[in-house]
C-alpha atoms as a PDB file:
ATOM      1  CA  UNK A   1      38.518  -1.090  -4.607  1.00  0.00           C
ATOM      2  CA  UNK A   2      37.994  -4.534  -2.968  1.00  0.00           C
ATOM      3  CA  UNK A   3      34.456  -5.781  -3.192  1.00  0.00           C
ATOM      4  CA  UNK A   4      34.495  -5.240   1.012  1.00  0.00           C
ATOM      5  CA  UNK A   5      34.563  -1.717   0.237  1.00  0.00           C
ATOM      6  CA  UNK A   6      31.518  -1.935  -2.289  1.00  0.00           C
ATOM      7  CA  UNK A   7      29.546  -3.751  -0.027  1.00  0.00           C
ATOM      8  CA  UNK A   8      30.291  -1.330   3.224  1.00  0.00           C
ATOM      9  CA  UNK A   9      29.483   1.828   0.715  1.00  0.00           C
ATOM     10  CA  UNK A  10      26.056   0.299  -0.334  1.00  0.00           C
ATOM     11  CA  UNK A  11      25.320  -0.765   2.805  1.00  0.00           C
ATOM     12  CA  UNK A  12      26.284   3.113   4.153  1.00  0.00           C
ATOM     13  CA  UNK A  13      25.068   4.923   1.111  1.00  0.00           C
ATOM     14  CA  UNK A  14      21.525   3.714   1.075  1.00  0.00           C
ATOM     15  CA  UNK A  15      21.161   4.201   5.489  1.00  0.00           C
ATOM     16  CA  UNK A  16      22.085   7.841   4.726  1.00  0.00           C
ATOM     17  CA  UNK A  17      19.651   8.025   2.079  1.00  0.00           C
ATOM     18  CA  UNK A  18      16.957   6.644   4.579  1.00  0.00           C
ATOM     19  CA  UNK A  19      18.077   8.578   7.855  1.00  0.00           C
ATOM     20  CA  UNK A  20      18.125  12.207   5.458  1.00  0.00           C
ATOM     21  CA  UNK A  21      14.427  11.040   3.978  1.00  0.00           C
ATOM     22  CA  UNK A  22      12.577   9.811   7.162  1.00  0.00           C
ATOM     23  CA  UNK A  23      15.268   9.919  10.025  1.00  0.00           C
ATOM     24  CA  UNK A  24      15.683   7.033  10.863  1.00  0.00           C
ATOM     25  CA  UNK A  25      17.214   3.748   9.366  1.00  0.00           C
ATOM     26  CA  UNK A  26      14.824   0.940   8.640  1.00  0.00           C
ATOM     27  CA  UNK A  27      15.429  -2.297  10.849  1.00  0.00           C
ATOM     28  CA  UNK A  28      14.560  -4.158   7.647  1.00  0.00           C
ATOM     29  CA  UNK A  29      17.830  -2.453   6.035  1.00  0.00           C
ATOM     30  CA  UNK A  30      20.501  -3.180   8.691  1.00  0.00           C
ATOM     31  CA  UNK A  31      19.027  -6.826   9.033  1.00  0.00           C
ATOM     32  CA  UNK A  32      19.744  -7.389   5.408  1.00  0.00           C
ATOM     33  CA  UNK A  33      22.789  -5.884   5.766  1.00  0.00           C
ATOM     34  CA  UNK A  34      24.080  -8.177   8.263  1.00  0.00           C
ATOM     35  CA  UNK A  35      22.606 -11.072   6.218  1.00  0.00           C
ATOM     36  CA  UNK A  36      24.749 -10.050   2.906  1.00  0.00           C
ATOM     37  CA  UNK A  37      27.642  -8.968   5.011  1.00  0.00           C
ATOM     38  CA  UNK A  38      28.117 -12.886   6.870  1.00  0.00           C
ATOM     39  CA  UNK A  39      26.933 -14.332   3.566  1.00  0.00           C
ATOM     40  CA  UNK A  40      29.756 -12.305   1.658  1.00  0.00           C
ATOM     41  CA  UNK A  41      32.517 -13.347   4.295  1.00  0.00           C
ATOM     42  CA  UNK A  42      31.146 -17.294   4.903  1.00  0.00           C
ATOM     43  CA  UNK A  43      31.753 -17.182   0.785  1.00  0.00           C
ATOM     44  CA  UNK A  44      34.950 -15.093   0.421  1.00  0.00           C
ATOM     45  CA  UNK A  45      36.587 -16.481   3.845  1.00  0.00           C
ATOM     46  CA  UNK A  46      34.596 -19.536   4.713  1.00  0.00           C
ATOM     47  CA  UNK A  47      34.281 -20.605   8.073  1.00  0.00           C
ATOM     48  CA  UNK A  48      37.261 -18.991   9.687  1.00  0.00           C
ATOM     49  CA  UNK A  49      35.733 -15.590   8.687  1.00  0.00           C
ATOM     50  CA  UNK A  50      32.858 -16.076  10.878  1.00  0.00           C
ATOM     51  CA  UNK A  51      34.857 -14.727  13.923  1.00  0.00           C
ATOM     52  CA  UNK A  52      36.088 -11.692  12.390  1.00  0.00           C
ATOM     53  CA  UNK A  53      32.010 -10.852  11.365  1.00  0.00           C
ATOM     54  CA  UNK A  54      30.651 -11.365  14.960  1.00  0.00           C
ATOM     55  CA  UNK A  55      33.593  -9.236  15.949  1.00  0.00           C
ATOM     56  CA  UNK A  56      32.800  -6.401  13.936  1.00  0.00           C
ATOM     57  CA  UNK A  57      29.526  -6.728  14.776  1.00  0.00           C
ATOM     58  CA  UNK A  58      29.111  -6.867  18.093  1.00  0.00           C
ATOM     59  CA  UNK A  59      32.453  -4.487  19.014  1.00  0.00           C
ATOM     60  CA  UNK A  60      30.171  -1.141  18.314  1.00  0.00           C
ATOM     61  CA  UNK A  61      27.194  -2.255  20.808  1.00  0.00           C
ATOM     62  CA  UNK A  62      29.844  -2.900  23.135  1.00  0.00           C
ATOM     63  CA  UNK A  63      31.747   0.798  22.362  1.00  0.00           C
ATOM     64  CA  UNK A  64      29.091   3.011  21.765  1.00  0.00           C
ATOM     65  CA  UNK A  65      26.744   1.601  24.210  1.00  0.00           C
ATOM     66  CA  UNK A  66      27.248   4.020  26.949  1.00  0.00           C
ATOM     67  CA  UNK A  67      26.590   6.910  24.188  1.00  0.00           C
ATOM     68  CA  UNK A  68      23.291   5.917  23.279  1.00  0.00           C
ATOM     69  CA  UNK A  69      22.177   5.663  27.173  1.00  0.00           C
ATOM     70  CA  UNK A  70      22.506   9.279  27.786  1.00  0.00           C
ATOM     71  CA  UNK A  71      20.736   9.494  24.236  1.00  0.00           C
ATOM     72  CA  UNK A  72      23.692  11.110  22.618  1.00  0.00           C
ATOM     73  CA  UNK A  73      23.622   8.788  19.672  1.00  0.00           C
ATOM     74  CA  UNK A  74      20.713   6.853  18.219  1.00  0.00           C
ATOM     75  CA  UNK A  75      20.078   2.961  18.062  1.00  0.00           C
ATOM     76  CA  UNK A  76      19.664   2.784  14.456  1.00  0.00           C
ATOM     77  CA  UNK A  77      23.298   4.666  14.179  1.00  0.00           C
ATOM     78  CA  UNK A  78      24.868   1.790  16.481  1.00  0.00           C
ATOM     79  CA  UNK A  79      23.303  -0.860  14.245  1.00  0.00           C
ATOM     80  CA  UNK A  80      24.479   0.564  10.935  1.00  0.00           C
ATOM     81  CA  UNK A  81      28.306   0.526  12.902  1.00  0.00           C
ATOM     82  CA  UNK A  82      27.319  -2.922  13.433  1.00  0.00           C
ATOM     83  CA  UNK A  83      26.296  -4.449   9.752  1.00  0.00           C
ATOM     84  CA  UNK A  84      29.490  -2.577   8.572  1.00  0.00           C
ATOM     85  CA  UNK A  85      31.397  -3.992  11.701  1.00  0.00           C
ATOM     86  CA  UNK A  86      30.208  -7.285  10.127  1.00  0.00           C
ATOM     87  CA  UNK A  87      31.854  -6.653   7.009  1.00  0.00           C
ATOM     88  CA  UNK A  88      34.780  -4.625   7.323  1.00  0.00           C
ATOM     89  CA  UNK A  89      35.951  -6.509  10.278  1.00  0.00           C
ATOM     90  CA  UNK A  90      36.600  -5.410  14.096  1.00  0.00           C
ATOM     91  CA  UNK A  91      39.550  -3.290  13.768  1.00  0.00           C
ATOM     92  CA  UNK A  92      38.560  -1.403  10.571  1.00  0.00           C
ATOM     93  CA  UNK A  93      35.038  -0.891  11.742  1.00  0.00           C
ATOM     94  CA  UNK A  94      36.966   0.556  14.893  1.00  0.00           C
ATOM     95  CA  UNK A  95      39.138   3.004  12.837  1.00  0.00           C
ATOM     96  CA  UNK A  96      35.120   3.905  10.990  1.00  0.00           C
ATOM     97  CA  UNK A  97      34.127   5.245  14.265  1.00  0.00           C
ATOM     98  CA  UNK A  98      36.763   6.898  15.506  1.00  0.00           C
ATOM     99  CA  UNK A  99      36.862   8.457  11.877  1.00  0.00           C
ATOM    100  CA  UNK A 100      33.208   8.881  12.143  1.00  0.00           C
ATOM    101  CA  UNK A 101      33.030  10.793  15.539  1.00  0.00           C
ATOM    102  CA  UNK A 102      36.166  13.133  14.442  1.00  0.00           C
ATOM    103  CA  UNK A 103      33.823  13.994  11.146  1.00  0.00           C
ATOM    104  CA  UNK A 104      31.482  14.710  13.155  1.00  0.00           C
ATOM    105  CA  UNK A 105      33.161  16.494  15.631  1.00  0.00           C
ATOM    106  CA  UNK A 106      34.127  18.911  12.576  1.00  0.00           C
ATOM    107  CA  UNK A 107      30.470  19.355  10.860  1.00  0.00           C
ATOM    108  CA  UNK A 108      29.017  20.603  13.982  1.00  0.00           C
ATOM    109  CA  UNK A 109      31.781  22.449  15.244  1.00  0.00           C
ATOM    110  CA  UNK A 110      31.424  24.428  12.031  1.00  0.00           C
ATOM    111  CA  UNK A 111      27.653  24.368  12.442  1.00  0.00           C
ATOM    112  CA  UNK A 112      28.356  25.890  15.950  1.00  0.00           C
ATOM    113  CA  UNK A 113      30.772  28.690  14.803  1.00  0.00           C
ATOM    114  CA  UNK A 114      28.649  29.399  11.758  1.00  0.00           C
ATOM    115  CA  UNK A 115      25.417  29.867  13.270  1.00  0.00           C
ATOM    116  CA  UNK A 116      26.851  30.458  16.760  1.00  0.00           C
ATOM    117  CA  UNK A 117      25.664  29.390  19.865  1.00  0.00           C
ATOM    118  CA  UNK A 118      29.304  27.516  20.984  1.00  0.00           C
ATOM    119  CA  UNK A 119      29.838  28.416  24.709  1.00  0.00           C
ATOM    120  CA  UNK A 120      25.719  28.108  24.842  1.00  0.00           C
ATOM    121  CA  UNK A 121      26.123  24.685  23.898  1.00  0.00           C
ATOM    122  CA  UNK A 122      29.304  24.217  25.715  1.00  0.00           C
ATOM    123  CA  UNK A 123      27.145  24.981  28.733  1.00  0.00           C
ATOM    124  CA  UNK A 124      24.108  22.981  27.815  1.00  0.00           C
ATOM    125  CA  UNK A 125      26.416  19.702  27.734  1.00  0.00           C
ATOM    126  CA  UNK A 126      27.941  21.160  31.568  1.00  0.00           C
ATOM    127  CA  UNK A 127      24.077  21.099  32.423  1.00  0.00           C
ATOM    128  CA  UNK A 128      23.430  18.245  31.640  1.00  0.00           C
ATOM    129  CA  UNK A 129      26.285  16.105  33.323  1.00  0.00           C
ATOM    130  CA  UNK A 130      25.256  18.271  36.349  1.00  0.00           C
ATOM    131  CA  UNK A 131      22.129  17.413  36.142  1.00  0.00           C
ATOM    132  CA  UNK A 132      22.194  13.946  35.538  1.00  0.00           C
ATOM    133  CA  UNK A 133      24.944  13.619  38.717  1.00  0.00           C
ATOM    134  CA  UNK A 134      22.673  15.439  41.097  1.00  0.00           C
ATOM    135  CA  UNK A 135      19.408  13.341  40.203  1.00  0.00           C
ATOM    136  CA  UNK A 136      20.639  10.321  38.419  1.00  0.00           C
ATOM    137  CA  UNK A 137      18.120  11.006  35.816  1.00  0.00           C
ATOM    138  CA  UNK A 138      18.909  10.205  32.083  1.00  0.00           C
ATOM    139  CA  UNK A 139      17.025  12.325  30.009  1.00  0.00           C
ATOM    140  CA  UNK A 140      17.651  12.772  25.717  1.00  0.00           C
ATOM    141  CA  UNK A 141      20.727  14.910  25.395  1.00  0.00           C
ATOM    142  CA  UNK A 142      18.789  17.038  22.403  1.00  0.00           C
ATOM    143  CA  UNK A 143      16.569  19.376  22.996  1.00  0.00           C
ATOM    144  CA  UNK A 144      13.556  19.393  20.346  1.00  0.00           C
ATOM    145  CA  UNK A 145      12.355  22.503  18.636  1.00  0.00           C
ATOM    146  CA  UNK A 146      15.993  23.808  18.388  1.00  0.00           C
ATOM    147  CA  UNK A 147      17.263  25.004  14.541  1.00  0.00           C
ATOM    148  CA  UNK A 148      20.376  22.757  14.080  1.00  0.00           C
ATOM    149  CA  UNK A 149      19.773  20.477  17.612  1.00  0.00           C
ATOM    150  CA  UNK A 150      20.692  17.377  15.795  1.00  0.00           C
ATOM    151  CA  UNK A 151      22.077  16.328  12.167  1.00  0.00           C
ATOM    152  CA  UNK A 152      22.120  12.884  10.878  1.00  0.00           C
ATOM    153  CA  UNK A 153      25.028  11.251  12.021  1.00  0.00           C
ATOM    154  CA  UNK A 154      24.789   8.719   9.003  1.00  0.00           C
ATOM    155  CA  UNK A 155      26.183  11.839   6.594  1.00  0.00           C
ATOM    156  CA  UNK A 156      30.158  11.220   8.767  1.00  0.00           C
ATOM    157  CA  UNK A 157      29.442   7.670   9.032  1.00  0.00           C
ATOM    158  CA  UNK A 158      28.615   7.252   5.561  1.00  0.00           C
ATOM    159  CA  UNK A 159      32.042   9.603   4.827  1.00  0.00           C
ATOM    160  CA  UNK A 160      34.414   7.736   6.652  1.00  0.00           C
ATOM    161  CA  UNK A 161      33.533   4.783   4.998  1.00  0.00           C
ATOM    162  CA  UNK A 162      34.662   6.438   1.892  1.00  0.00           C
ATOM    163  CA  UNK A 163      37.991   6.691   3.680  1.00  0.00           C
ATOM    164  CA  UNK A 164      38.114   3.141   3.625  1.00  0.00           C
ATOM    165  CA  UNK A 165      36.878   2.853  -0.012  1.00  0.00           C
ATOM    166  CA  UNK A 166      39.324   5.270  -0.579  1.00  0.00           C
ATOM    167  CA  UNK A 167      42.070   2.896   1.326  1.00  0.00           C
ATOM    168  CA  UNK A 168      43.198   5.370   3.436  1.00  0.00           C
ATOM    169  CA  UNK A 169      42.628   2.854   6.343  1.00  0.00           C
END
């Protein structure tokens, strides 16, 4: 396991730990993160890694940007993308979210089917886009009080970047 690997599992590891204890990811963290991440590559790479860090780490503001207006995915998960965009570089921290998203496709598609409520949600999300069209209002895509509204999307983040520990990408 290359020491890329290590670093983008501690970095993961210890966000999910934060997001499942107070839900959310501390600033503090990610900043860090990013610090040790350029540090790692300006040691490992030298200068001409510099490019491939503000690559990786800008590319998921730039993706995911539209996902987080329409509050279907937090800030602090788009700045944990981008300290492990940092170090895994911008097309592996590409292949994290795509990974990421199809995780999490999977964990609430079997929330949905195991405590039900799929077409309800399918027509929820139908609502909304219909909503938003006809008023032009963004409101948060959750709704609060719900069982099961939301899960921390740290837990497929945090998996697919055992994929790449793993070196299946």
């Amino acid at each position: 396991m290359s020491a890329y690997a290590v670093l983008a599992l501690m970095i993961a590891g210890t966000a999910v730990v934060m997001d499942i204890r107070s839900a959310c990811v501390d600033n503090g963290w990610i900043l860090f993160s990013l610090c040790i991440g350029f540090a790692w590559r300006l040691f490992r790479e030298g200068a001409p890694g510099i490019p491939d860090f503000i690559a990786g780490a800008v590319l998921p503001v730039l993706l995911l940007s539209g996902l987080f207006y329409f509050r279907m995915l937090g800030a602090g998960d788009i700045k944990l993308f981008c300290a492990l965009g940092g170090v895994m570089g911008a097309a592996d921290v590409c292949r994290c979210i795509l990974i990421s998203f199809f995780l999490g496709a999977v964990i609430s598609l079997a929330i949905l089917i195991f405590f039900g409520g799929f077409f309800r949600r399918i027509c929820y999300l139908i609502h909304y886009f219909e909503e938003y069209f006809l008023t032009g209002r963004v409101r948060p895509y959750y709704r609060r009080g719900m069982s099961l509204e939301n899960f921390h999307f740290t837990v497929p983040i945090f998996l697919s970047v055992m994929f790449y520990a793993g070196g299946v990408y």
